[in-house]
N, C-alpha and C. Protein backbone atom coordinates (compact mmCIF):
# COMPACT_ATOMS: atom_id res chain seq x y z
N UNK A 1 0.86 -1.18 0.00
CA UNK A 1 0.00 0.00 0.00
C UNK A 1 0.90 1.24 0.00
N UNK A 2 0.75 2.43 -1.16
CA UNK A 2 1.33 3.59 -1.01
C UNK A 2 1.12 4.13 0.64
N UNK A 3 2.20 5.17 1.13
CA UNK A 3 2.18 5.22 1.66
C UNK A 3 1.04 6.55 2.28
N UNK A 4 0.76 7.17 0.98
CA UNK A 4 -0.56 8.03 1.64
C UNK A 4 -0.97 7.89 1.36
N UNK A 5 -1.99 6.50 0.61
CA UNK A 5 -3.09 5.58 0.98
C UNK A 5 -3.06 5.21 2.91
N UNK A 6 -2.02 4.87 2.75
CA UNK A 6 -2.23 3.76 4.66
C UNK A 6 -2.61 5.46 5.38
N UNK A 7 -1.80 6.41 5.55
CA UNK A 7 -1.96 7.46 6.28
C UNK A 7 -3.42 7.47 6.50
N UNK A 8 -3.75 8.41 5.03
CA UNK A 8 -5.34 8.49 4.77
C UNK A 8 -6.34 7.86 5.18
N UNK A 9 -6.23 5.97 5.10
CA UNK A 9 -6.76 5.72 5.55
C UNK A 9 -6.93 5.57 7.31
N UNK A 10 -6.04 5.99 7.72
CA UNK A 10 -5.48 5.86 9.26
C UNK A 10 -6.57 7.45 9.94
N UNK A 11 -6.30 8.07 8.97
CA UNK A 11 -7.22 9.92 9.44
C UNK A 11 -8.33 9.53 9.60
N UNK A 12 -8.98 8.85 8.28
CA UNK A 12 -10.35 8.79 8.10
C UNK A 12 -10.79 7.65 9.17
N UNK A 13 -10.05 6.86 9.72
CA UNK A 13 -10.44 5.13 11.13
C UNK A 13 -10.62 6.41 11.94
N UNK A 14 -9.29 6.88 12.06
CA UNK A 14 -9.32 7.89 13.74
C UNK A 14 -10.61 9.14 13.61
N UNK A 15 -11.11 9.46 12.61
CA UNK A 15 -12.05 10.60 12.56
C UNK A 15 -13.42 10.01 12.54
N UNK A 16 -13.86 8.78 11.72
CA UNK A 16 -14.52 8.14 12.04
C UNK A 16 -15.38 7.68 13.70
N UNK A 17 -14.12 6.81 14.46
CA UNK A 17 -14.26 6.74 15.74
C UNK A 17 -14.42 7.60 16.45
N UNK A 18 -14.09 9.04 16.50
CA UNK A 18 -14.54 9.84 17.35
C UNK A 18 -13.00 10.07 18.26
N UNK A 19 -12.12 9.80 17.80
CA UNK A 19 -10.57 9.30 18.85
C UNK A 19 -9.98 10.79 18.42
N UNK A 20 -10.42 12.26 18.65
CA UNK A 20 -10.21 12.99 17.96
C UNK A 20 -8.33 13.43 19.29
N UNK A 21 -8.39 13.20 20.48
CA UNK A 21 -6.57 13.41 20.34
C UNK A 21 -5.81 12.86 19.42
N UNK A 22 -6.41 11.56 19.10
CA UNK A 22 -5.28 10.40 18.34
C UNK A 22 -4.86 11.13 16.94
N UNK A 23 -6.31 11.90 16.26
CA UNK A 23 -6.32 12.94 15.36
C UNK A 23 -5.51 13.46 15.17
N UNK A 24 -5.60 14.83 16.09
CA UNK A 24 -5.12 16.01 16.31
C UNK A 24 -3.06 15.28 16.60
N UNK A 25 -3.34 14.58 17.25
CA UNK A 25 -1.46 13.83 16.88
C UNK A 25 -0.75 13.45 16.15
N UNK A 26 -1.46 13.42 15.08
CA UNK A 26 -1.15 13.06 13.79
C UNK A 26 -1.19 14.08 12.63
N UNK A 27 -1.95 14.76 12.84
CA UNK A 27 -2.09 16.19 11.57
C UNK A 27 -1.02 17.01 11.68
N UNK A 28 -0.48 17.33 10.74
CA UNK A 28 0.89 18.34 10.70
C UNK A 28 0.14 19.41 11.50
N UNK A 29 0.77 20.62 12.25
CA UNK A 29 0.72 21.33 12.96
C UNK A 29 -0.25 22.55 12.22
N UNK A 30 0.53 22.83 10.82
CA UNK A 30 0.04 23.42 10.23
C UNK A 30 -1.05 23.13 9.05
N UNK A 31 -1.55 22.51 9.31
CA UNK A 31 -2.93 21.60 8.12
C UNK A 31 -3.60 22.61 7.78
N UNK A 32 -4.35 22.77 6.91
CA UNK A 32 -5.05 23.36 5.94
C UNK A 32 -6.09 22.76 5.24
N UNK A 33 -7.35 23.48 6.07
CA UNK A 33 -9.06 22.76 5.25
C UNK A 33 -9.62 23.83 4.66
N UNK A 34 -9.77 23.69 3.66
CA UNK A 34 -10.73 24.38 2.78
C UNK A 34 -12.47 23.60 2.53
N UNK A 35 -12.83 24.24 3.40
CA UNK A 35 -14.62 23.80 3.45
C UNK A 35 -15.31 23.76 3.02
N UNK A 36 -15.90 22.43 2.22
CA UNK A 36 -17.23 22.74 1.29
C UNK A 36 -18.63 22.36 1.68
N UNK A 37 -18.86 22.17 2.90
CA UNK A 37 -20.21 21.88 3.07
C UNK A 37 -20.09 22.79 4.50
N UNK A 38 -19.97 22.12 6.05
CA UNK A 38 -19.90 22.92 6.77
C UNK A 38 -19.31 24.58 6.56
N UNK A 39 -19.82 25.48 7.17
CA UNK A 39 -18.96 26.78 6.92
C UNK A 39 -18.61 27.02 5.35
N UNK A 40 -19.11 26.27 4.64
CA UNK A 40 -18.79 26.59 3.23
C UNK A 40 -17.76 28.06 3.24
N UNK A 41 -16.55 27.10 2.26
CA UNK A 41 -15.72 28.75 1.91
C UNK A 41 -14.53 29.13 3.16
N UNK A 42 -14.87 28.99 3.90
CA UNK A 42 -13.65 28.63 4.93
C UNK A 42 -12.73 28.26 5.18
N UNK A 43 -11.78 28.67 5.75
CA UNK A 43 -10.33 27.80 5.68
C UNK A 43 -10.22 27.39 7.33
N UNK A 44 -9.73 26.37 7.59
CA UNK A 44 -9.02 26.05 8.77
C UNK A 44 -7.62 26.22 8.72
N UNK A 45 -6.67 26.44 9.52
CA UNK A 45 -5.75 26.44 9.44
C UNK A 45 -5.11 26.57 10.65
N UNK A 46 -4.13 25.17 10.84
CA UNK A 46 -3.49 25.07 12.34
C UNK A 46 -3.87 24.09 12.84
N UNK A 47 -3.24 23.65 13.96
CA UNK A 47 -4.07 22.52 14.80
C UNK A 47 -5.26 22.51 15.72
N UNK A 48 -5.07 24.01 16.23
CA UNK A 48 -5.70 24.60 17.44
C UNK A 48 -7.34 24.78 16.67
N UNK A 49 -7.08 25.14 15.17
CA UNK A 49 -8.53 25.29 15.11
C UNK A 49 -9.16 24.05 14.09
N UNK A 50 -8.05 23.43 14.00
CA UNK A 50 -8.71 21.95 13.89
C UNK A 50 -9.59 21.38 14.55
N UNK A 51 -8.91 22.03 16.28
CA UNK A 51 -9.61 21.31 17.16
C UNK A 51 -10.52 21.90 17.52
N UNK A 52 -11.38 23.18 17.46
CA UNK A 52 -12.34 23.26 17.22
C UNK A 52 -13.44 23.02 16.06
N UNK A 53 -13.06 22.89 15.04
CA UNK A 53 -13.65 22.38 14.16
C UNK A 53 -14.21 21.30 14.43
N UNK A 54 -13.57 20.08 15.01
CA UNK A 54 -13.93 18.90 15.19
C UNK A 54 -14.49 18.74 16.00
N UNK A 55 -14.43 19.63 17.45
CA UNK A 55 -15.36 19.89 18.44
C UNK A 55 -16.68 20.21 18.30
N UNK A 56 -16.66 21.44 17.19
CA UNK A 56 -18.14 21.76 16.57
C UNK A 56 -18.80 21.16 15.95
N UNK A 57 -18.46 20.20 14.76
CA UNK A 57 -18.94 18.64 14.31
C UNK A 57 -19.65 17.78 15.08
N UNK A 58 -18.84 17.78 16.62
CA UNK A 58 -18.92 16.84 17.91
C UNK A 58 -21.15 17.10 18.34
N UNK A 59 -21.09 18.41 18.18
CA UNK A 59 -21.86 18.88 18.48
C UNK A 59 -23.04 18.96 17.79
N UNK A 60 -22.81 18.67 16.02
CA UNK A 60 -23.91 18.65 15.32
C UNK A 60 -23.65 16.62 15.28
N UNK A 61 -24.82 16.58 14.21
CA UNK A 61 -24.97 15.37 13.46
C UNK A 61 -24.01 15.59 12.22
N UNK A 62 -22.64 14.85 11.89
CA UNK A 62 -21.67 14.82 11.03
C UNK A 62 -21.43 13.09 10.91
N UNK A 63 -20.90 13.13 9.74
CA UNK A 63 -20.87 11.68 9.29
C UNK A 63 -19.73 11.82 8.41
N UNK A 64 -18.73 11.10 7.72
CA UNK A 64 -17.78 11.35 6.92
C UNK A 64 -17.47 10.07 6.59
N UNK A 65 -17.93 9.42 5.45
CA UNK A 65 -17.34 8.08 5.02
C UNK A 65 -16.43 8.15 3.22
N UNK A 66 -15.15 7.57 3.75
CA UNK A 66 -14.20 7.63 2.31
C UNK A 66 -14.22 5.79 1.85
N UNK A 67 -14.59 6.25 0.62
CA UNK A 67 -15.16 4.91 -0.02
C UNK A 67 -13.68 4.41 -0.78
N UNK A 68 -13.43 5.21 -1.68
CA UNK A 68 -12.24 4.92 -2.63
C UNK A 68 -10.70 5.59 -1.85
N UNK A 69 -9.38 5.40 -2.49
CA UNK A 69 -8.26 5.90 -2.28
C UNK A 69 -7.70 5.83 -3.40
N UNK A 70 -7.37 6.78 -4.21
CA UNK A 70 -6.53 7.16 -5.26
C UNK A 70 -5.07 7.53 -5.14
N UNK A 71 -4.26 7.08 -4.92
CA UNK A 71 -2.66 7.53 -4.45
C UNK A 71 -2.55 8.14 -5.73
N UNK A 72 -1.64 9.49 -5.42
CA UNK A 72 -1.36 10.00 -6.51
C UNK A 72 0.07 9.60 -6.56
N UNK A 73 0.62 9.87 -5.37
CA UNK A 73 2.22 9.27 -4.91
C UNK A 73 2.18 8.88 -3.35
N UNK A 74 3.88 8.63 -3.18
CA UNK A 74 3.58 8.78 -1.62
C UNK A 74 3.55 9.82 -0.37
N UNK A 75 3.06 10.98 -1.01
CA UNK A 75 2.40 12.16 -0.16
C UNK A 75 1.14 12.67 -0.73
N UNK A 76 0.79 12.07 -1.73
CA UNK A 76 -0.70 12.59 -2.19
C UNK A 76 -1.89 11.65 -2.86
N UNK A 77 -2.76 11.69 -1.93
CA UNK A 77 -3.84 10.87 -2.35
C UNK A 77 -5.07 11.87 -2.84
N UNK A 78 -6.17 10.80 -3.75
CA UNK A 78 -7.32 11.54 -3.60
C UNK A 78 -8.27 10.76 -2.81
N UNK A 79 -9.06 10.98 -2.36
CA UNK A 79 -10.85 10.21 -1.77
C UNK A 79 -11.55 10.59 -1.84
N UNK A 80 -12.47 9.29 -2.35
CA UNK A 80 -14.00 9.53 -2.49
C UNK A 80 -14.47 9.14 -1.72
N UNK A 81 -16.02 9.94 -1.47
CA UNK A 81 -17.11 9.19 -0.32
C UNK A 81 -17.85 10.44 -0.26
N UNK A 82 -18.57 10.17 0.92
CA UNK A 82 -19.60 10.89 1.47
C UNK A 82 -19.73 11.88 2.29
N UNK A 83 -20.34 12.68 2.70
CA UNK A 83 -20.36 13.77 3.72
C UNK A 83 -21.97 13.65 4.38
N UNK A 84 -22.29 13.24 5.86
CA UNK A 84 -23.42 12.89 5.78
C UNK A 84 -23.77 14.39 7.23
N UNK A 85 -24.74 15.05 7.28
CA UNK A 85 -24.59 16.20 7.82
C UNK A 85 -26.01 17.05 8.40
N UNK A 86 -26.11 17.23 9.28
CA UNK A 86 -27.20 18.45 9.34
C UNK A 86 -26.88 20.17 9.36
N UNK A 87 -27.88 20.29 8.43
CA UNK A 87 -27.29 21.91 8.05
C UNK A 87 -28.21 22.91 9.37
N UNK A 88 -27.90 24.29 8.99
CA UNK A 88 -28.38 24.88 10.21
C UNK A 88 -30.17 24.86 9.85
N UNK A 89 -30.49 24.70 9.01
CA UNK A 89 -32.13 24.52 9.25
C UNK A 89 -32.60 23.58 8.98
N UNK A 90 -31.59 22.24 9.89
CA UNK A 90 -31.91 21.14 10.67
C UNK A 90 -32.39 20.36 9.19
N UNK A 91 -31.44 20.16 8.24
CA UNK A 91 -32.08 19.31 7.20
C UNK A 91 -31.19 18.37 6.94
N UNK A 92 -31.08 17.00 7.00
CA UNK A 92 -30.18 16.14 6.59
C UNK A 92 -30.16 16.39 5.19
N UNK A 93 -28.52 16.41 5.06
CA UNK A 93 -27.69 16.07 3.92
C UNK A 93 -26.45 15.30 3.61
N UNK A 94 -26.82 14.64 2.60
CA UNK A 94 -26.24 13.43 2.30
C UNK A 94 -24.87 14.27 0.79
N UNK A 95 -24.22 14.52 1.15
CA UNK A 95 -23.67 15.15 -0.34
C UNK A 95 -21.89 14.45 -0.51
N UNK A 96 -22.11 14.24 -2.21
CA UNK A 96 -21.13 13.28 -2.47
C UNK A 96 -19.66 14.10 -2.11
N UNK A 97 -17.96 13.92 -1.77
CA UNK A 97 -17.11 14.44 -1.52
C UNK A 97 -15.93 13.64 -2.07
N UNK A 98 -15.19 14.87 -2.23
CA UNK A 98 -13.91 14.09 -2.96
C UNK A 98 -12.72 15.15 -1.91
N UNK A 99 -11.50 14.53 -1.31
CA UNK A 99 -10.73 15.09 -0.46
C UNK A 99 -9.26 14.95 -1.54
N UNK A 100 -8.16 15.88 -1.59
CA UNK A 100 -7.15 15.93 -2.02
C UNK A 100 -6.30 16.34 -0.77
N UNK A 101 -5.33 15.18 -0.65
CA UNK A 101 -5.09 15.47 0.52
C UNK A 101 -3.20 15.13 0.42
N UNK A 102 -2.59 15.91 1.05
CA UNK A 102 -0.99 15.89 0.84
C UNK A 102 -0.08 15.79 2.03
N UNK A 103 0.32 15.01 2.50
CA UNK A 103 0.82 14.55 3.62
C UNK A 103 2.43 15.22 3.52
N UNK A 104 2.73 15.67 4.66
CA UNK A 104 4.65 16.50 4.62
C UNK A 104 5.23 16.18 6.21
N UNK A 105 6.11 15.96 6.24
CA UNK A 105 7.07 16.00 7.29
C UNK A 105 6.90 15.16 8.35
């Protein structure tokens, strides 16, 4: 298995479970989310507001399942899957997601 296939899939077990220190121990310090469903348009950036991010998730109904893994190399994958979610006027949404994701240091 490339090696940011195994990573990737290692983010998505630990984010899944809810094991969000195990998370936050693993994400480069400086990570970078660009948001398309929650907060649409948003950037995260850092660990610190990772960890609110994930805190605020904690708090709604969030779901995140990665179906496929596309290695591009061994620091860049793509994934497919799902984003499963309640928006602020309480409406489940189910919307398809694709993550590009680049692993460093």
């Amino acid at each position: 298995m490339v090696e940011s296939e195994r990573l990737a899939r290692r983010y998505f077990g630990l984010f899944a479970r809810g094991e969000t220190d195990q998370l936050l121990e693993i994400i480069h310090p400086d990570i970078e989310i660009v948001l398309k469903t929650v907060r649409r348009g948003e950037t995260i950036r850092g660990r610190e507001a990772m960890r609110e991010f994930v805190d605020e998730l904690g708090e709604m109904f969030f779901e995140s399942q990665a179906d496929v893994f596309r290695p591009v190399d061994e620091q860049r994958v793509v994934v497919e899957g799902r984003v499963r979610w309640m928006d602020e006027n309480r409406i489940l949404r189910d919307d398809p997601m694709i993550w590009a994701i680049e692993f460093r240091d």
